[in-house]
Protein backbone atom coordinates (compact mmCIF):
# COMPACT_ATOMS: atom_id res chain seq x y z
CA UNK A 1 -4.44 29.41 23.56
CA UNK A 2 -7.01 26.43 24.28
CA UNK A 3 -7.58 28.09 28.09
CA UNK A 4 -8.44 31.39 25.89
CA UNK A 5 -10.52 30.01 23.49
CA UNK A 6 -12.06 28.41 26.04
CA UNK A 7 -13.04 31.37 28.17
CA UNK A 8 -13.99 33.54 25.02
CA UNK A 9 -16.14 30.82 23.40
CA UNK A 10 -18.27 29.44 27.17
CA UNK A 11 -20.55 32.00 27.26
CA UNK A 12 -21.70 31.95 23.21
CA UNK A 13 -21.72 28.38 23.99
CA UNK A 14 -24.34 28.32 26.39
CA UNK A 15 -26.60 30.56 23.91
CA UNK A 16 -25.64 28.37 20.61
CA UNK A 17 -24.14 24.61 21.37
CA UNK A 18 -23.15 24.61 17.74
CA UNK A 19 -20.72 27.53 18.21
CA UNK A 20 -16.97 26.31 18.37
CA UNK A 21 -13.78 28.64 18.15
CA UNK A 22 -12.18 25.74 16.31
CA UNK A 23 -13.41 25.99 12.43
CA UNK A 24 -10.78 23.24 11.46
CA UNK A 25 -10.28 25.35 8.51
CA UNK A 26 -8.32 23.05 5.82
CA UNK A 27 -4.47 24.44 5.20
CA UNK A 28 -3.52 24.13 1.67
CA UNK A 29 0.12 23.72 0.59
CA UNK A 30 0.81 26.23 -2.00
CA UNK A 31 3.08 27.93 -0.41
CA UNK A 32 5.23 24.83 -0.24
CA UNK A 33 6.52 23.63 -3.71
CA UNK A 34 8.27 20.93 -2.03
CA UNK A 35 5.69 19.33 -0.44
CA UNK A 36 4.26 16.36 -2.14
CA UNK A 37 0.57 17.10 -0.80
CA UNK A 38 -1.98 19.70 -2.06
CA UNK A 39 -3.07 20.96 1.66
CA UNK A 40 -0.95 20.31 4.96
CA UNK A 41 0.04 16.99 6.53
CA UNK A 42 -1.23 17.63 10.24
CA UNK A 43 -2.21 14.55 11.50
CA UNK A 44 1.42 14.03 12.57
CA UNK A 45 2.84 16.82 13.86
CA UNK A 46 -0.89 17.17 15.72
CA UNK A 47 0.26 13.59 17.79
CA UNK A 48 4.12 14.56 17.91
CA UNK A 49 5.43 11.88 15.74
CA UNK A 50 6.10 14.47 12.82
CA UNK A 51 9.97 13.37 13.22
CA UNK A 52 8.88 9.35 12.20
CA UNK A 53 6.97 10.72 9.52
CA UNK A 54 9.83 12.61 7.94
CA UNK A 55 11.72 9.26 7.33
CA UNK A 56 9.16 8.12 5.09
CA UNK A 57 10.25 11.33 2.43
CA UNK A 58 11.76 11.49 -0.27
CA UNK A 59 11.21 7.83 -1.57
CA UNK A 60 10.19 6.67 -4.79
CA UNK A 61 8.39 3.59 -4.33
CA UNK A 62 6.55 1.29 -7.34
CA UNK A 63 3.07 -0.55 -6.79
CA UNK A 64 2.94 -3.20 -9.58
CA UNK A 65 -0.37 -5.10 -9.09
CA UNK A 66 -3.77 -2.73 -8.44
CA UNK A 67 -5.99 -5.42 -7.70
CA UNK A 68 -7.05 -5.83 -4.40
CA UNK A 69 -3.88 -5.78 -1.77
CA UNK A 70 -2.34 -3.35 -4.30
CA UNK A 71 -4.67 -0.91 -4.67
CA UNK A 72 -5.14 -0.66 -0.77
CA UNK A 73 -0.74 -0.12 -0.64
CA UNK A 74 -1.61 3.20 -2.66
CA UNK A 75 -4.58 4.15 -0.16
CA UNK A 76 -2.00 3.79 2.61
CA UNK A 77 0.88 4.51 0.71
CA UNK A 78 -0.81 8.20 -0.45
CA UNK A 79 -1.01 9.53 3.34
CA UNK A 80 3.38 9.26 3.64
CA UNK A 81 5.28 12.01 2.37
CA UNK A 82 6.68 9.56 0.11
CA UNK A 83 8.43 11.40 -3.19
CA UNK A 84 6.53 9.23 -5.73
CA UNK A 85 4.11 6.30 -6.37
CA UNK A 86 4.54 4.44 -9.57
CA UNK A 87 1.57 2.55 -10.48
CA UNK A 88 2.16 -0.47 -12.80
CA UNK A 89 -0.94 -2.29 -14.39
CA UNK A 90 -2.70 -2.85 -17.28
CA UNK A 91 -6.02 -3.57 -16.94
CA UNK A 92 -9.25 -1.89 -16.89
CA UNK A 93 -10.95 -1.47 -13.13
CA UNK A 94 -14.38 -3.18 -14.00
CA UNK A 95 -17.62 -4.25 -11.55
CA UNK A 96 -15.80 -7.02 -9.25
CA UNK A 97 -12.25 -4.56 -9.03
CA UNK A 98 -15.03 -2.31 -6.97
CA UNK A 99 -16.10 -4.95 -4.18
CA UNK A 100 -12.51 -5.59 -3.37
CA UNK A 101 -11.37 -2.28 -3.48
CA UNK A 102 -10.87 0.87 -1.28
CA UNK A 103 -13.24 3.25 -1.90
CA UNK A 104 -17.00 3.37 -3.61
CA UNK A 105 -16.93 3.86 -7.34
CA UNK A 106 -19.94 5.16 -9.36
CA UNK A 107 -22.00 3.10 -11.87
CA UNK A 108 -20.88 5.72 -14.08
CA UNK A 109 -17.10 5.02 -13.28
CA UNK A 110 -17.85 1.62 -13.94
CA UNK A 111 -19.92 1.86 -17.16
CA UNK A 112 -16.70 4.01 -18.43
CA UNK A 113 -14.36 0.91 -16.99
CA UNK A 114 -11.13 3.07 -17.28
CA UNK A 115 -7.45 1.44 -16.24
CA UNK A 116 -6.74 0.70 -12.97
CA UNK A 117 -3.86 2.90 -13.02
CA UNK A 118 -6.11 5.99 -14.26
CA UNK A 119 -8.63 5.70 -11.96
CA UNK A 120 -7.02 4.96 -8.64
CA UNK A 121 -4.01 7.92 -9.94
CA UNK A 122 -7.05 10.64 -10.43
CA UNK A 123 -8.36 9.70 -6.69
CA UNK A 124 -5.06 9.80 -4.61
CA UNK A 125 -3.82 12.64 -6.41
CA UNK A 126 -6.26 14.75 -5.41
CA UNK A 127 -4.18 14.12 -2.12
CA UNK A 128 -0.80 13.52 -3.26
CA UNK A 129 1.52 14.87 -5.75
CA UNK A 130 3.68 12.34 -6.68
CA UNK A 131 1.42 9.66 -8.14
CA UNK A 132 2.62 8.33 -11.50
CA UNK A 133 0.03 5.71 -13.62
CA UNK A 134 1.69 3.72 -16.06
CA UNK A 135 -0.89 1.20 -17.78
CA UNK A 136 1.66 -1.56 -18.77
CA UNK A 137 2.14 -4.92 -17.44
CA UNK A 138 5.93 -5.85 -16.53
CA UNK A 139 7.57 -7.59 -19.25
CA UNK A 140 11.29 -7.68 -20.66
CA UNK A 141 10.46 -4.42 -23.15
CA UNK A 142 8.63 -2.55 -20.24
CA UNK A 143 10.76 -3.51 -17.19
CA UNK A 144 12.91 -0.60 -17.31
CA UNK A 145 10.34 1.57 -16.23
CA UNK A 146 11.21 0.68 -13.11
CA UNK A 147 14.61 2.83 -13.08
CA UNK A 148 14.62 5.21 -10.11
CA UNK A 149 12.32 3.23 -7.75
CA UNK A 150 13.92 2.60 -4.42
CA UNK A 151 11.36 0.42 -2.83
CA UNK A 152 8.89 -2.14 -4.89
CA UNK A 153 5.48 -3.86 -3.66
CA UNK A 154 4.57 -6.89 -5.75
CA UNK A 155 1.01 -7.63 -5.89
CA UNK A 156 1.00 -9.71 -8.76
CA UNK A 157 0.62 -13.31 -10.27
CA UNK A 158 3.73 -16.10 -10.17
CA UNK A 159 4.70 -16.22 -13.53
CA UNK A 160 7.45 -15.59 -15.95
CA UNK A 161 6.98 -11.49 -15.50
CA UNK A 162 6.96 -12.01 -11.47
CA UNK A 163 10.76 -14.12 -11.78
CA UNK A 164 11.76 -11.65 -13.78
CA UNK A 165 10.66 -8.79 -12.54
CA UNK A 166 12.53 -10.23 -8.83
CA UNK A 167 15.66 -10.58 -10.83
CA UNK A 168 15.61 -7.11 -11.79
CA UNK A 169 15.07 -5.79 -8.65
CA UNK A 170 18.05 -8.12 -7.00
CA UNK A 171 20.39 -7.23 -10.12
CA UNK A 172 19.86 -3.36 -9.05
CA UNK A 173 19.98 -4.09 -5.45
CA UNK A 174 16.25 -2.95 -4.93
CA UNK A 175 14.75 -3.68 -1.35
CA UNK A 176 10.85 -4.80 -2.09
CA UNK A 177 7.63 -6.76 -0.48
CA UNK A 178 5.96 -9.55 -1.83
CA UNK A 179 2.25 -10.53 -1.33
CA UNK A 180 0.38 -13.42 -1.84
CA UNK A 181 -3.10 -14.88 -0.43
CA UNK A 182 -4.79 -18.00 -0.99
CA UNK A 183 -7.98 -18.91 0.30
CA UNK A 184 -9.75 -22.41 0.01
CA UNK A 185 -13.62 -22.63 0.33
CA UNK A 186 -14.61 -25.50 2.97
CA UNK A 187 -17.41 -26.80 4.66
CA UNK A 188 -17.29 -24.25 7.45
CA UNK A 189 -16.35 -21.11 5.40
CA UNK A 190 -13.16 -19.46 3.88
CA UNK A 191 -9.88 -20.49 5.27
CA UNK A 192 -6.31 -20.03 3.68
CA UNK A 193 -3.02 -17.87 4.37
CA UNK A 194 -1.77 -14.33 3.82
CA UNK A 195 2.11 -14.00 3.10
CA UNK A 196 4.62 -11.05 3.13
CA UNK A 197 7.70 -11.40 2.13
CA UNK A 198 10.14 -9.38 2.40
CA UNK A 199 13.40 -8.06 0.63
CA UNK A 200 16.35 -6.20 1.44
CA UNK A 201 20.26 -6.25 0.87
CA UNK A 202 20.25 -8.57 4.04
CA UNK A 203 18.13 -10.99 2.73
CA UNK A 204 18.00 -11.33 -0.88
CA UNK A 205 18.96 -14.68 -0.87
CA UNK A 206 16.73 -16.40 1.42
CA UNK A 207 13.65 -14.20 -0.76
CA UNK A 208 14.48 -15.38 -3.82
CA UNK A 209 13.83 -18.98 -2.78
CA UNK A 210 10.81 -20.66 -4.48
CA UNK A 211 9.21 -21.43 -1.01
CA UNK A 212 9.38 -18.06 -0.27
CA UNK A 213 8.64 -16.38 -2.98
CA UNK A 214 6.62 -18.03 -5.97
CA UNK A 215 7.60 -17.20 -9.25
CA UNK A 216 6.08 -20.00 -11.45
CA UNK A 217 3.36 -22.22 -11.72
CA UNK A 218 0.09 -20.39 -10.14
CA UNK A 219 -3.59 -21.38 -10.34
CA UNK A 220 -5.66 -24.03 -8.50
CA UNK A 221 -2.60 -25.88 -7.19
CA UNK A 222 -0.66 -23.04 -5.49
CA UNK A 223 -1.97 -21.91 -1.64
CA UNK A 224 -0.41 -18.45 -3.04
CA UNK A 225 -2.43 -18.24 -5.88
CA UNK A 226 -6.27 -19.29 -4.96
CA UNK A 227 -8.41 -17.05 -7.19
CA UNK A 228 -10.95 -15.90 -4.07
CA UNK A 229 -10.09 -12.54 -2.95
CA UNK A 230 -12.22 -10.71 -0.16
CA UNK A 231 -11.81 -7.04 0.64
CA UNK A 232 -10.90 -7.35 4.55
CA UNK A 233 -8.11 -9.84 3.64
CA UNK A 234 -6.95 -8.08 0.85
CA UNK A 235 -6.75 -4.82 3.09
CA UNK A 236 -5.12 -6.66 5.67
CA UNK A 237 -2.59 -8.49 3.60
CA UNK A 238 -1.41 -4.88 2.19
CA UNK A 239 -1.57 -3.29 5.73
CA UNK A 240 0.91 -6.36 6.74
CA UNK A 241 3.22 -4.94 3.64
CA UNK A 242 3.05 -1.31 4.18
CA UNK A 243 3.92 -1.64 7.86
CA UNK A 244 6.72 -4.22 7.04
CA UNK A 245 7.88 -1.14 4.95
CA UNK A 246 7.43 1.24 7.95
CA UNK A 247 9.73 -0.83 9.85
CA UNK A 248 12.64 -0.67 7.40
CA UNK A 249 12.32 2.57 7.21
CA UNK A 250 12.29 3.26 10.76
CA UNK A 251 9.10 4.74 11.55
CA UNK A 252 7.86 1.84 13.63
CA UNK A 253 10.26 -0.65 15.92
CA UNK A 254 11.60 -3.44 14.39
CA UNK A 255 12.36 -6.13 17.45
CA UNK A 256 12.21 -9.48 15.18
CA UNK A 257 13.69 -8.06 12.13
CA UNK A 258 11.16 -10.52 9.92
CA UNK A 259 11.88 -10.89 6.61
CA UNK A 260 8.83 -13.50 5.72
CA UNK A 261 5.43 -13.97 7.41
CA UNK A 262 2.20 -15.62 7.24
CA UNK A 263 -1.45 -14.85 8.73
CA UNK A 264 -3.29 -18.31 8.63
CA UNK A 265 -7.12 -16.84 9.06
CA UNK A 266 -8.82 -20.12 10.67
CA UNK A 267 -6.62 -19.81 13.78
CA UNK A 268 -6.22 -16.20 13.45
CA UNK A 269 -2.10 -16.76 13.72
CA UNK A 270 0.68 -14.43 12.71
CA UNK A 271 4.23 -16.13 12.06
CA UNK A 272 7.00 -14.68 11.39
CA UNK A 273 10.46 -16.66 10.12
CA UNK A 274 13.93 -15.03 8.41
CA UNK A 275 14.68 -13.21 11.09
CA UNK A 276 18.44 -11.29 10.37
C-alpha cells in the first residue's frame, strides 16, 4: 500500500511539497469498551512489539507519593494498557510541585492550587481510562484503600505510614518498588544517590530490611531523605522504577534479576545487588 501511495501521491508532490497521502488521522476507541484508552494504542503494534505490550494489561497498580518521581510513574505509567492507576496523596500541587514535575501548568492552575491527585488524574485521563485520585495520605484508617492493587510504587517519606504501609503490602503478598533520592549540595555542585528497591514474593525479606528500605527516621541525616529534588533526577529515579516493573512483568529482559539498585550521580554509576 506504501508503493501505491507512493506512485499516486509523486506527481501532486512535485506541484505541492505539503501534500502527503498519510493524514495520520487520530483513531478513537469507542468502539472498544474494553480498552482502557480514549483513541488507539498504535505506537506498539506500529514497531511489532504489540505482544510485550499486552503483558502490561489488566493490572491494577497504586502510585502513593505525587511529588516528583511519583508523578513522572503516572506519566509513564498512563501510556501501558494497565487496568487502573490509583493515585494516593493528599496535598495540594502548588508553585515548586510545577518545576519538578512533568508537564507545564498554568498560573491559573496554580493560583487554583488543586490536589495533586486531581490535577495530575484530569491530565492522564484525558489519555487513559483507568485513573483513580484518592486525596488521602496512607494511614491505619485509610490503608485499606489499597485492596485490589496488584503492584505498588512508593514515592513517599520514611516514617511510621511508609513501615506500615510495607507491612501491608507483605501481609497481602503485594509485589511493589520503592524510591528514594538524596542529594547533598557541595563545593562542586549536587551529588547524592538514587535507589530502587524492589519487591516481590522472592524477595520480601531481604526488602524489608532497614538498609534497604527506610522506614523511620528521615530528614537531614538520612542519604534517602535529602530535601533537594531536581526534575531530571526525579524523572530518572521513576524511569529506573517503571522499567524495574517492566521487567517483572516481562516486557523487557531480565538477565540480573535485581531486586535493589543505586545510581550514584557524581560518577554516573548504576549498581545493582539482591540478585535471585
Amino acid at each position: 500500500m506504501s508503493t501505491y501511495a507512493s506512485i499516486i501521491s509523486g506527481p501532486a508532490a512535485v506541484i505541492d511539497t505539503t501534500l502527503s497521502p498519510r493524514p495520520h488521522r487520530v483513531i478513537d476507541d469507542e468502539e472498544d469498551a474494553e480498552s482502557v484508552f480514549h483513541y488507539v494504542e498504535t505506537a506498539s503494534d506500529r514497531v511489532g512489539i504489540g505482544a510485550l505490550t499486552a503483558k502490561l494489561a489488566g493490572h491494577r497498580i497504586a502510585i502513593i507519593g505525587l511529588g516528583g518521581s511519583g508523578s513522572y510513574i503516572l506519566d509513564m505509567l498512563a501510556k501501558t494498557p494497565v487496568a487502573e492507576i490509583r493515585l494516593f496523596d493528599p496535598d495540594e500541587f502548588l508553585q515548586h510541585n510545577a518545576f519538578r514535575a512533568p508537564g507545564a501548568p498554568s498560573l491559573d492552575d496554580l493560583r487554583d492550587a488543586p490536589l495533586k491527585v486531581d490535577y495530575f488524574a484530569a491530565i492522564y485521563s484525558r489519555m487513559h481510562r483507568g485513573i483513580t485520585a484518592v486525596p488521602k495520605a496512607i494511614a491505619a484508617e485509610t490503608i485499606d484503600l489499597l485492596e485490589g492493587i496488584h503492584f505498588a510504587f512508593l514515592s513517599l517519606d520514611a516514617g511510621e505510614a511508609k513501615a506500615a504501609l510495607v507491612e501491608w503490602l507483605h501481609a497481602r503478598r503485594v509485589g511493589f518498588v520503592d524510591i528514594g533520592m538524596g542529594l547533598e549540595l557541595g563545593e562542586q555542585g549536587l551529588s547524592g544517590i538514587l535507589r530502587v528497591t524492589t519487591s516481590t514474593l522472592e524477595s520480601m525479606t531481604k526488602a524489608s530490611q532497614h538498609n534497604r528500605i527506610p522506614l523511620a527516621g528521615g530528614g537531614a541525616g538520612d542519604i534517602y531523605a535529602s530535601n533537594i529534588q531536581v526534575a531530571d533526577l526525579n524523572a530518572l529515579n521513576a524511569v529506573l522504577a517503571v522499567i524495574k516493573w517492566k521487567k517483572l512483568c516481562g516486557f523487557y529482559c531480565d538477565l540480573e534479576r535485581e531486586h535493589h539498585s543505586t545510581y550514584t550521580l557524581d560518577g554516573n554509576m548504576l549498581l545493582n545487588e539482591d540478585q535471585s
